[in-house]
PDB file of N, CA and C in Angstrom:
ATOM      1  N   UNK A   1       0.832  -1.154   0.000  1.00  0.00           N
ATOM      2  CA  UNK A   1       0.000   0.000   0.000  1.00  0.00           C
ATOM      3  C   UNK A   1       0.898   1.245   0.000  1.00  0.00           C
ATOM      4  N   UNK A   2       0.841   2.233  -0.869  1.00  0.00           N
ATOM      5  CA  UNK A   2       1.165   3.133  -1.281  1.00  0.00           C
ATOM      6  C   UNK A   2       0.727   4.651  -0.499  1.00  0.00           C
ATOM      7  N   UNK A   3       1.224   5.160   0.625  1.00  0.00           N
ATOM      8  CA  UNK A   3       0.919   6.037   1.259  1.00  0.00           C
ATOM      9  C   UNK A   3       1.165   7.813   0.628  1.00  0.00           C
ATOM     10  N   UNK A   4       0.497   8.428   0.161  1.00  0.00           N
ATOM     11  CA  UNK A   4       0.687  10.000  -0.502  1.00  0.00           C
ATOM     12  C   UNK A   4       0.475  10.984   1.228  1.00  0.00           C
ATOM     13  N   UNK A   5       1.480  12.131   0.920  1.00  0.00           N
ATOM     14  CA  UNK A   5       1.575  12.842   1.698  1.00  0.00           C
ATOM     15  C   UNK A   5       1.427  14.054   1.048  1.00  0.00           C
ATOM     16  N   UNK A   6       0.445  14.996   1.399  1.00  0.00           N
ATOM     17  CA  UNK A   6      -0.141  15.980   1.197  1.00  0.00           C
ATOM     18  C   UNK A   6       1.132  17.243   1.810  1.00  0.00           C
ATOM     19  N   UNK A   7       1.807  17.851   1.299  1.00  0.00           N
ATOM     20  CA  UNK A   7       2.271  19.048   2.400  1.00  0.00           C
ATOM     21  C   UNK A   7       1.921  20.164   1.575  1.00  0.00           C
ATOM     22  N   UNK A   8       1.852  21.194   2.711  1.00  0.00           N
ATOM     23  CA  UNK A   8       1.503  22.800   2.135  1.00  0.00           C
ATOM     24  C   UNK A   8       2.901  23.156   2.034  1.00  0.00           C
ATOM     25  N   UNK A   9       2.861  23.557   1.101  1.00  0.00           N
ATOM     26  CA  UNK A   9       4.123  24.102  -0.037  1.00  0.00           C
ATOM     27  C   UNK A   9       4.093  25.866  -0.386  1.00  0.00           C
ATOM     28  N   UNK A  10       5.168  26.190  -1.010  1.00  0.00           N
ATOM     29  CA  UNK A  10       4.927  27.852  -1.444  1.00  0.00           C
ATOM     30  C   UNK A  10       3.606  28.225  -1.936  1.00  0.00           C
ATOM     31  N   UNK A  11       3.305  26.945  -2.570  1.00  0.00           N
ATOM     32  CA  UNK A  11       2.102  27.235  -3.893  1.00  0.00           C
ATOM     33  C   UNK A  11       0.455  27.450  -2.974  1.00  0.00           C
ATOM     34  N   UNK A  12       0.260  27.142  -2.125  1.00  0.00           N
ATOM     35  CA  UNK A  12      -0.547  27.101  -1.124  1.00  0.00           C
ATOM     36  C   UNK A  12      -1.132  28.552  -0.938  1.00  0.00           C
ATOM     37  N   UNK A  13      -2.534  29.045  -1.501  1.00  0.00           N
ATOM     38  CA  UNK A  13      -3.090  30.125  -1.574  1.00  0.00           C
ATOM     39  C   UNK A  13      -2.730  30.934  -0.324  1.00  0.00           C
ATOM     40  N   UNK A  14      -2.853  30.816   0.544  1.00  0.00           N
ATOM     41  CA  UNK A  14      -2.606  31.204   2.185  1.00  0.00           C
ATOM     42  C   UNK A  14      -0.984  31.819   1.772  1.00  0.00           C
ATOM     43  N   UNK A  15       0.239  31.055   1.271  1.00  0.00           N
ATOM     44  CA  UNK A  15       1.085  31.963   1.260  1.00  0.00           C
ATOM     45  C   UNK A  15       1.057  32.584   0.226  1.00  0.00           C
ATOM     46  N   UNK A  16       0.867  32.661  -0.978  1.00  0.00           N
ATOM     47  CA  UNK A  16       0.495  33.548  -2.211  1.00  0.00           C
ATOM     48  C   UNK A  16       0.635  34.942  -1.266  1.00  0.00           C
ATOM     49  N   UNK A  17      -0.767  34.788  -1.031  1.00  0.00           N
ATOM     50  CA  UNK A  17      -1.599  35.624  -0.106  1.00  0.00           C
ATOM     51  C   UNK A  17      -0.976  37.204   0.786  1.00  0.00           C
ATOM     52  N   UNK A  18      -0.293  36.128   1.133  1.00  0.00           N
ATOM     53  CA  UNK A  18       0.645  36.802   2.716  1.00  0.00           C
ATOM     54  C   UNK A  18       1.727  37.141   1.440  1.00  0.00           C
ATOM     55  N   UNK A  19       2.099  36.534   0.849  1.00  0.00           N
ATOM     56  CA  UNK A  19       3.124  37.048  -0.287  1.00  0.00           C
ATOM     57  C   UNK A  19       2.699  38.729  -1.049  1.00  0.00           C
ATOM     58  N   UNK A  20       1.701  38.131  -1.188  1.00  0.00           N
ATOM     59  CA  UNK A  20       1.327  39.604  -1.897  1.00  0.00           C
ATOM     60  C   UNK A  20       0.912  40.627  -0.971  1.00  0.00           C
ATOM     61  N   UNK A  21       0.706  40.585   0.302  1.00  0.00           N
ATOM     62  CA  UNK A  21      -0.219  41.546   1.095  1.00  0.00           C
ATOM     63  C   UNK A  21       1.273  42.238   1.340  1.00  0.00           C
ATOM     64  N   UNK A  22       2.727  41.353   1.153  1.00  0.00           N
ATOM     65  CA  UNK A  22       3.749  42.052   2.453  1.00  0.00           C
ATOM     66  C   UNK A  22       4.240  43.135   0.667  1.00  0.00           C
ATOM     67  N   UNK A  23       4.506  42.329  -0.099  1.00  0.00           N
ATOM     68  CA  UNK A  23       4.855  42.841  -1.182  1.00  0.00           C
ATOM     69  C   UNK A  23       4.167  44.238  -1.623  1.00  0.00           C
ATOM     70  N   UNK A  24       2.520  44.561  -1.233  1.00  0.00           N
ATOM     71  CA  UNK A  24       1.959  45.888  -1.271  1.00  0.00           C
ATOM     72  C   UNK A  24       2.253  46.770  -0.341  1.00  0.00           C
ATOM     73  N   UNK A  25       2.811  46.499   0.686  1.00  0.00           N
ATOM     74  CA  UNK A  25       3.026  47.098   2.172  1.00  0.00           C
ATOM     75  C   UNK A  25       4.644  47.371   1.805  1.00  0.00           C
ATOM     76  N   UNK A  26       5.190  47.006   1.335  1.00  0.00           N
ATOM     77  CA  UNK A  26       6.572  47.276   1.221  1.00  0.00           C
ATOM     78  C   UNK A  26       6.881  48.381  -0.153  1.00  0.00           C
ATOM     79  N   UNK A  27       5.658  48.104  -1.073  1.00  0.00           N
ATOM     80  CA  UNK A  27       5.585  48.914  -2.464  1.00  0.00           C
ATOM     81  C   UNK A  27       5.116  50.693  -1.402  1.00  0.00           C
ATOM     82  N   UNK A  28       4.085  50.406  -0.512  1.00  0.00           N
ATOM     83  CA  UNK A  28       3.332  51.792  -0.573  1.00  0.00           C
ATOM     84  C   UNK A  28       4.228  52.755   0.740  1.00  0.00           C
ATOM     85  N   UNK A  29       4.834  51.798   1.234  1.00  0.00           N
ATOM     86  CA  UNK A  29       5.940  52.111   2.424  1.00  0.00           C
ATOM     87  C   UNK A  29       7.085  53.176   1.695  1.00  0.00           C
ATOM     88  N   UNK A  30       7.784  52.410   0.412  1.00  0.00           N
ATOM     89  CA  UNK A  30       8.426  53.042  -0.313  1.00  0.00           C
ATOM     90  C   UNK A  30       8.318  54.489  -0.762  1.00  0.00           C
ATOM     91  N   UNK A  31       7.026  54.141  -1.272  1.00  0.00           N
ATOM     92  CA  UNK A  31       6.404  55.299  -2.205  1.00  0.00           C
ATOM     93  C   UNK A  31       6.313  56.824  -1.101  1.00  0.00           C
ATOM     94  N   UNK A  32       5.697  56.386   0.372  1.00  0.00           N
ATOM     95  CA  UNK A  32       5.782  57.231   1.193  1.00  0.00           C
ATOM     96  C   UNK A  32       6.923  57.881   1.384  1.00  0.00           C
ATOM     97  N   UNK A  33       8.074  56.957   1.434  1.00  0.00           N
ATOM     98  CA  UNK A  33       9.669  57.766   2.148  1.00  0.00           C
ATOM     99  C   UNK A  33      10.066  58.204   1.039  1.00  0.00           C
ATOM    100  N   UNK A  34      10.174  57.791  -0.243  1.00  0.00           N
ATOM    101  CA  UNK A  34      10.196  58.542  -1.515  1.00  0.00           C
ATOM    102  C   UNK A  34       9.886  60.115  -1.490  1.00  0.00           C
ATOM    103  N   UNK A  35       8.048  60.061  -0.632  1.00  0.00           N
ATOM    104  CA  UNK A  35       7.586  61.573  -1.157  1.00  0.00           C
ATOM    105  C   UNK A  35       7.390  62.177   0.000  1.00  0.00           C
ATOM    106  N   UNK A  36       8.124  61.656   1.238  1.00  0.00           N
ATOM    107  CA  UNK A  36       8.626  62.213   2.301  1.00  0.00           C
ATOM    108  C   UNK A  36      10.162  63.567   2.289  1.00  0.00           C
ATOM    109  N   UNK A  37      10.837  62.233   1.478  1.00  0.00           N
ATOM    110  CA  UNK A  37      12.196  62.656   1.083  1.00  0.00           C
ATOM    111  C   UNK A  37      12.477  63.688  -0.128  1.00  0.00           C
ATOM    112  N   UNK A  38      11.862  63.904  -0.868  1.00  0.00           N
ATOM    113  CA  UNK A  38      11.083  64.550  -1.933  1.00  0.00           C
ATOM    114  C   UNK A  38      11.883  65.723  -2.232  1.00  0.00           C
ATOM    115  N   UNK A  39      11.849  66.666  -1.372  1.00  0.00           N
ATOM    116  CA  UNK A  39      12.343  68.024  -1.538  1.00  0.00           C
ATOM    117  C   UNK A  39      14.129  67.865  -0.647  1.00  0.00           C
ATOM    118  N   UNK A  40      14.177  67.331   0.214  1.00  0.00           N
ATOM    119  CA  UNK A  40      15.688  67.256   0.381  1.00  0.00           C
ATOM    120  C   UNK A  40      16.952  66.865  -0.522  1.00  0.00           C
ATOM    121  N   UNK A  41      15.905  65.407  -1.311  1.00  0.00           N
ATOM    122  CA  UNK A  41      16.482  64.814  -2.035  1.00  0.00           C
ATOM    123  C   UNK A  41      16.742  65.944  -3.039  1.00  0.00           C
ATOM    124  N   UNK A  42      15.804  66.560  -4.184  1.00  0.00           N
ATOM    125  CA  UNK A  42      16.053  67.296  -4.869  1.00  0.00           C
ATOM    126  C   UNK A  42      17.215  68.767  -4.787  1.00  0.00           C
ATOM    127  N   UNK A  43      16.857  69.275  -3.624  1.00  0.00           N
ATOM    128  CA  UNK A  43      17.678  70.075  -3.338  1.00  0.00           C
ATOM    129  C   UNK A  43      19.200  69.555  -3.073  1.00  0.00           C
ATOM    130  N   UNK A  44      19.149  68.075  -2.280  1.00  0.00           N
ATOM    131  CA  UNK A  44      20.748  67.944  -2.139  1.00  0.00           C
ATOM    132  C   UNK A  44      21.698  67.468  -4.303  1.00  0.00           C
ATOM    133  N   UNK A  45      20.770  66.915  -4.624  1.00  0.00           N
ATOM    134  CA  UNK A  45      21.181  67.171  -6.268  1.00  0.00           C
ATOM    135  C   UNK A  45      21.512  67.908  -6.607  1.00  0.00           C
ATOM    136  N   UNK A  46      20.465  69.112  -6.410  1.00  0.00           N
ATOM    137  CA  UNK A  46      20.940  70.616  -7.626  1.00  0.00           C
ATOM    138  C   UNK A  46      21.946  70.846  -6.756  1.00  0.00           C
ATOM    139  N   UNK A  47      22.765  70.324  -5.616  1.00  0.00           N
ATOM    140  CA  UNK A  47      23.882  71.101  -5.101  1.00  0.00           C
ATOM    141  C   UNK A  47      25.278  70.131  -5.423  1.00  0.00           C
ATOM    142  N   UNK A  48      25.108  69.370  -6.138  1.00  0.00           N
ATOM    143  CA  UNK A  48      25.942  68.368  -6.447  1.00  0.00           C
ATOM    144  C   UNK A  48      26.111  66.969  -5.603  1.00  0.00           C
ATOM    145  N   UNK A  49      25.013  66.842  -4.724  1.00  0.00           N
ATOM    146  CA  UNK A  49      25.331  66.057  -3.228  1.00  0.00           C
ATOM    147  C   UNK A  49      25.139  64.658  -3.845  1.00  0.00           C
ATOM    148  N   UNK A  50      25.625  63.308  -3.179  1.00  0.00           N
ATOM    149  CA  UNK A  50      25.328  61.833  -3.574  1.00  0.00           C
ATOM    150  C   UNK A  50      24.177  61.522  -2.288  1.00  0.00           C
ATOM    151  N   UNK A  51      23.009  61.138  -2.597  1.00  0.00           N
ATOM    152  CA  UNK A  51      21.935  60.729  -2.246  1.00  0.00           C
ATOM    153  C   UNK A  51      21.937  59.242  -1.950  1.00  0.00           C
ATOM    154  N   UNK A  52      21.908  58.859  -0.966  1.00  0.00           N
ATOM    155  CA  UNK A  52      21.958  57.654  -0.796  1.00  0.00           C
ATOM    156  C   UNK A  52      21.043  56.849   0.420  1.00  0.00           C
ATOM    157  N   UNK A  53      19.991  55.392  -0.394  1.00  0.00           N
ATOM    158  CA  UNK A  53      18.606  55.182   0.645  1.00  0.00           C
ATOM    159  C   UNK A  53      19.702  54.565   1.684  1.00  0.00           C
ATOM    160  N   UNK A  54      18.789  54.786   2.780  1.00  0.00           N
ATOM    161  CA  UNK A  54      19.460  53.661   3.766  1.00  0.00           C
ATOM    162  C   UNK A  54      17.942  53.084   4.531  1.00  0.00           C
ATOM    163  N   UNK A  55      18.239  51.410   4.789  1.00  0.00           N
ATOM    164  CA  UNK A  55      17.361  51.024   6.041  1.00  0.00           C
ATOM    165  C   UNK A  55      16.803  51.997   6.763  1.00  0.00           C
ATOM    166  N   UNK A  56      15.790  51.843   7.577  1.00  0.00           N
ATOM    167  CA  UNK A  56      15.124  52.468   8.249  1.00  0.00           C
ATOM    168  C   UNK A  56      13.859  51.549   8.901  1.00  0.00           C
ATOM    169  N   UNK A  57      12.721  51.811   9.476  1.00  0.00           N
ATOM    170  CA  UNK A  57      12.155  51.120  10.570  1.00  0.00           C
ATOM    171  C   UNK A  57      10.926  51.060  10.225  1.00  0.00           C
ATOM    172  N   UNK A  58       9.918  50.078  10.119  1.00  0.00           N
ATOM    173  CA  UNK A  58       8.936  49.784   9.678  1.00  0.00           C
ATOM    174  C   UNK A  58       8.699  49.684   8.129  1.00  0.00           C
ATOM    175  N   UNK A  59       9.675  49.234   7.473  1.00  0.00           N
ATOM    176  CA  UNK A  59       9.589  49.461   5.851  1.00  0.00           C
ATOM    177  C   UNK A  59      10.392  50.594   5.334  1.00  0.00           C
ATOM    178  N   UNK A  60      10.037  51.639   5.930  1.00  0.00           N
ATOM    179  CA  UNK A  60      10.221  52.989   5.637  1.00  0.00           C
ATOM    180  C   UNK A  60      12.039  52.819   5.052  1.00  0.00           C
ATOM    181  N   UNK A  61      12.584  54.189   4.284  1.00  0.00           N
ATOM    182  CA  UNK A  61      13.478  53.803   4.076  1.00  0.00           C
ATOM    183  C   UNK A  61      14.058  55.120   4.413  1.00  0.00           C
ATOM    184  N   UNK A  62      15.196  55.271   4.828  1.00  0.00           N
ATOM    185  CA  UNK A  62      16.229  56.835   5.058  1.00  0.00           C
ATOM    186  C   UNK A  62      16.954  57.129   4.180  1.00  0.00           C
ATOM    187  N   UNK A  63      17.531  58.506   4.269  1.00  0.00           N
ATOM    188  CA  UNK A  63      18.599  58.960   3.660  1.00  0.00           C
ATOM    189  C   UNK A  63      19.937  59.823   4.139  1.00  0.00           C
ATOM    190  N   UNK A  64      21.120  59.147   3.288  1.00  0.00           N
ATOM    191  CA  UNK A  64      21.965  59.788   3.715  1.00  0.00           C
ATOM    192  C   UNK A  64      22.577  60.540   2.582  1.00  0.00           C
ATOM    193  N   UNK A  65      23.402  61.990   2.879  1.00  0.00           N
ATOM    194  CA  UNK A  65      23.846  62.987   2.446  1.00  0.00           C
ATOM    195  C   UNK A  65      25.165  62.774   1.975  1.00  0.00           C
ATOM    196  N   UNK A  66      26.072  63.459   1.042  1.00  0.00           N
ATOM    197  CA  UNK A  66      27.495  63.580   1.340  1.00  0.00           C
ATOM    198  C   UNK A  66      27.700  64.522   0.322  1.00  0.00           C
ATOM    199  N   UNK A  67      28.610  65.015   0.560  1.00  0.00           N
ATOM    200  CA  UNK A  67      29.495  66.668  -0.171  1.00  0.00           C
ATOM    201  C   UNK A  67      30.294  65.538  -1.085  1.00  0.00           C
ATOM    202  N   UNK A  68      30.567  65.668  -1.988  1.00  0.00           N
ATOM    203  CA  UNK A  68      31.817  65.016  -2.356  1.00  0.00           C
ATOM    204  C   UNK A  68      33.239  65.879  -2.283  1.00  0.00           C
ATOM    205  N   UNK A  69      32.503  67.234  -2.217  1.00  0.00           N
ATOM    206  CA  UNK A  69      34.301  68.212  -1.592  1.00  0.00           C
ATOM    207  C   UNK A  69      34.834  67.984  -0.382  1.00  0.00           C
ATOM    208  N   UNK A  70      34.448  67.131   0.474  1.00  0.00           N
ATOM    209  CA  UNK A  70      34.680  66.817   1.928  1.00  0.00           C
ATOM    210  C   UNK A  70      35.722  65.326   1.400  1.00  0.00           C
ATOM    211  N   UNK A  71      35.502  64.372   0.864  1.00  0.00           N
ATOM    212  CA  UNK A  71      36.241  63.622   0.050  1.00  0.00           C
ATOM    213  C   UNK A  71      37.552  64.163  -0.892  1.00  0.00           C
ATOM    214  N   UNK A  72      37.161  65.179  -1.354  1.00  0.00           N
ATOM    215  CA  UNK A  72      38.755  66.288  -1.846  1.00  0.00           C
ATOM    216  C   UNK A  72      39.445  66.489  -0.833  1.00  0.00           C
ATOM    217  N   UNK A  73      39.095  67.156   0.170  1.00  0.00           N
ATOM    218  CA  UNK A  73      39.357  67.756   1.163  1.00  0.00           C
ATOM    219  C   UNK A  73      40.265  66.517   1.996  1.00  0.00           C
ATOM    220  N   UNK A  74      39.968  65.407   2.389  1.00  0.00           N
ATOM    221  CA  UNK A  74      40.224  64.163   2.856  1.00  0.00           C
ATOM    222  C   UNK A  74      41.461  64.134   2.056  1.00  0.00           C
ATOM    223  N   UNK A  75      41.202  63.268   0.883  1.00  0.00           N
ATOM    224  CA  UNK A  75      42.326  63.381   0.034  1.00  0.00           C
ATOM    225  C   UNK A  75      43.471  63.886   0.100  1.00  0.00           C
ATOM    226  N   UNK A  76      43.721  65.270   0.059  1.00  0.00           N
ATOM    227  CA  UNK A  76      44.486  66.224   0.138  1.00  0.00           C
ATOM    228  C   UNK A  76      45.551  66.416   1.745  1.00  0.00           C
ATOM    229  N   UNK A  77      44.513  65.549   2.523  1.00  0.00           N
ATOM    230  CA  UNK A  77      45.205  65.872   3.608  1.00  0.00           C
ATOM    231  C   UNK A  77      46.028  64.900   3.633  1.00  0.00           C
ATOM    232  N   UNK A  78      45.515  63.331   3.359  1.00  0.00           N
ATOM    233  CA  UNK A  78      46.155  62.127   2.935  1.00  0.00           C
ATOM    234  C   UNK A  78      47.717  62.603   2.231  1.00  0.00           C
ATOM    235  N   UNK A  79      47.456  63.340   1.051  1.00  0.00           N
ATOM    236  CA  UNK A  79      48.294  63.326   0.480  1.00  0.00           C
ATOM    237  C   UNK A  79      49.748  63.941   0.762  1.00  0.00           C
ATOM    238  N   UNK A  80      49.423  65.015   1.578  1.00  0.00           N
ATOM    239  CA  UNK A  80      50.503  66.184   2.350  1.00  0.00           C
ATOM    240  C   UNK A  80      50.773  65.375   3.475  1.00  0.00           C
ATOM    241  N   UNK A  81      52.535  65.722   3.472  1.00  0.00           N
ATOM    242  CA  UNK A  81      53.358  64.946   4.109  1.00  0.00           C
ATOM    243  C   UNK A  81      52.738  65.481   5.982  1.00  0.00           C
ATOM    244  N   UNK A  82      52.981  64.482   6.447  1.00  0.00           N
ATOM    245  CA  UNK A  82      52.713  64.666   8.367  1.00  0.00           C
ATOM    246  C   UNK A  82      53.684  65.863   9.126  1.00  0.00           C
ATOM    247  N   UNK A  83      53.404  67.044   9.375  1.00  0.00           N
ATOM    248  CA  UNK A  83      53.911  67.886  10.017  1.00  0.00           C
ATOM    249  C   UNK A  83      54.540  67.488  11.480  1.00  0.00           C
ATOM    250  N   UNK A  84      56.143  67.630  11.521  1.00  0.00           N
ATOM    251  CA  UNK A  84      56.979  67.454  12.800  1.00  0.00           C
ATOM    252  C   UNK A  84      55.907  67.980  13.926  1.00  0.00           C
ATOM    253  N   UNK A  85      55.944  66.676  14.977  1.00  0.00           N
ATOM    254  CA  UNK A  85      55.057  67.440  16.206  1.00  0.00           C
ATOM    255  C   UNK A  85      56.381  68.288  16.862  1.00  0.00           C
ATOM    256  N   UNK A  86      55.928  69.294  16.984  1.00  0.00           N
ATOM    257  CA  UNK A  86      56.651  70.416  17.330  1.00  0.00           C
ATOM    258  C   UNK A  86      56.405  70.910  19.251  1.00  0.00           C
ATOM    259  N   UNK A  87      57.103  70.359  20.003  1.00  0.00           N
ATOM    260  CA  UNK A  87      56.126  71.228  21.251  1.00  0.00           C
ATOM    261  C   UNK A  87      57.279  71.823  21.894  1.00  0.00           C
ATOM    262  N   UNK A  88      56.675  73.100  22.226  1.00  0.00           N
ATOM    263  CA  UNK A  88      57.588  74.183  22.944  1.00  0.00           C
ATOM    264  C   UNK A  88      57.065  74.051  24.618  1.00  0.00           C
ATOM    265  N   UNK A  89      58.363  73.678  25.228  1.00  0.00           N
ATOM    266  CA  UNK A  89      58.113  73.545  26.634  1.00  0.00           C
ATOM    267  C   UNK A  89      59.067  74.518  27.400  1.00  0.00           C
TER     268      UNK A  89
END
């Protein structure tokens, strides 16, 4: 006698389901921090800035800023030789 075993699998309407409910919640989550972020974002562009999402809490997503002249600036210091510590006692 030949015993079949039934298991609930991906394909199983119930996770579809939950598949698609998290997948709309994560689409409209987006869309919010998108048009949250909206006007910073734009403004840090027209100033030459790199925009970048980061994680954030409940879906939602953040942002971080950066100059890229602060990276010149870095650079430059890298590059110039280390000044004698000098101390007058």
């Amino acid at each position: 006698m030949t015993r079949t075993h039934n298991h609930p699998g991906p394909a199983t309407p119930t996770a579809i389901t939950g598949r698609t409910i998290t997948a709309r919640i994560r689409h409209v989550a987006k869309r919010l921090s998108d048009r949250i972020h909206a006007a910073t974002d734009d403004r840090a562009r027209a100033r030459g800035w790199q925009v970048t999402q980061t994680p954030g809490r409940f879906g939602l997503t953040g942002r971080s800023y950066h100059d890229p002249r602060f990276a010149a600036r870095h650079q430059i210091r890298q590059a110039a030789p280390a000044a004698p510590d000098e101390r007058h006692e």
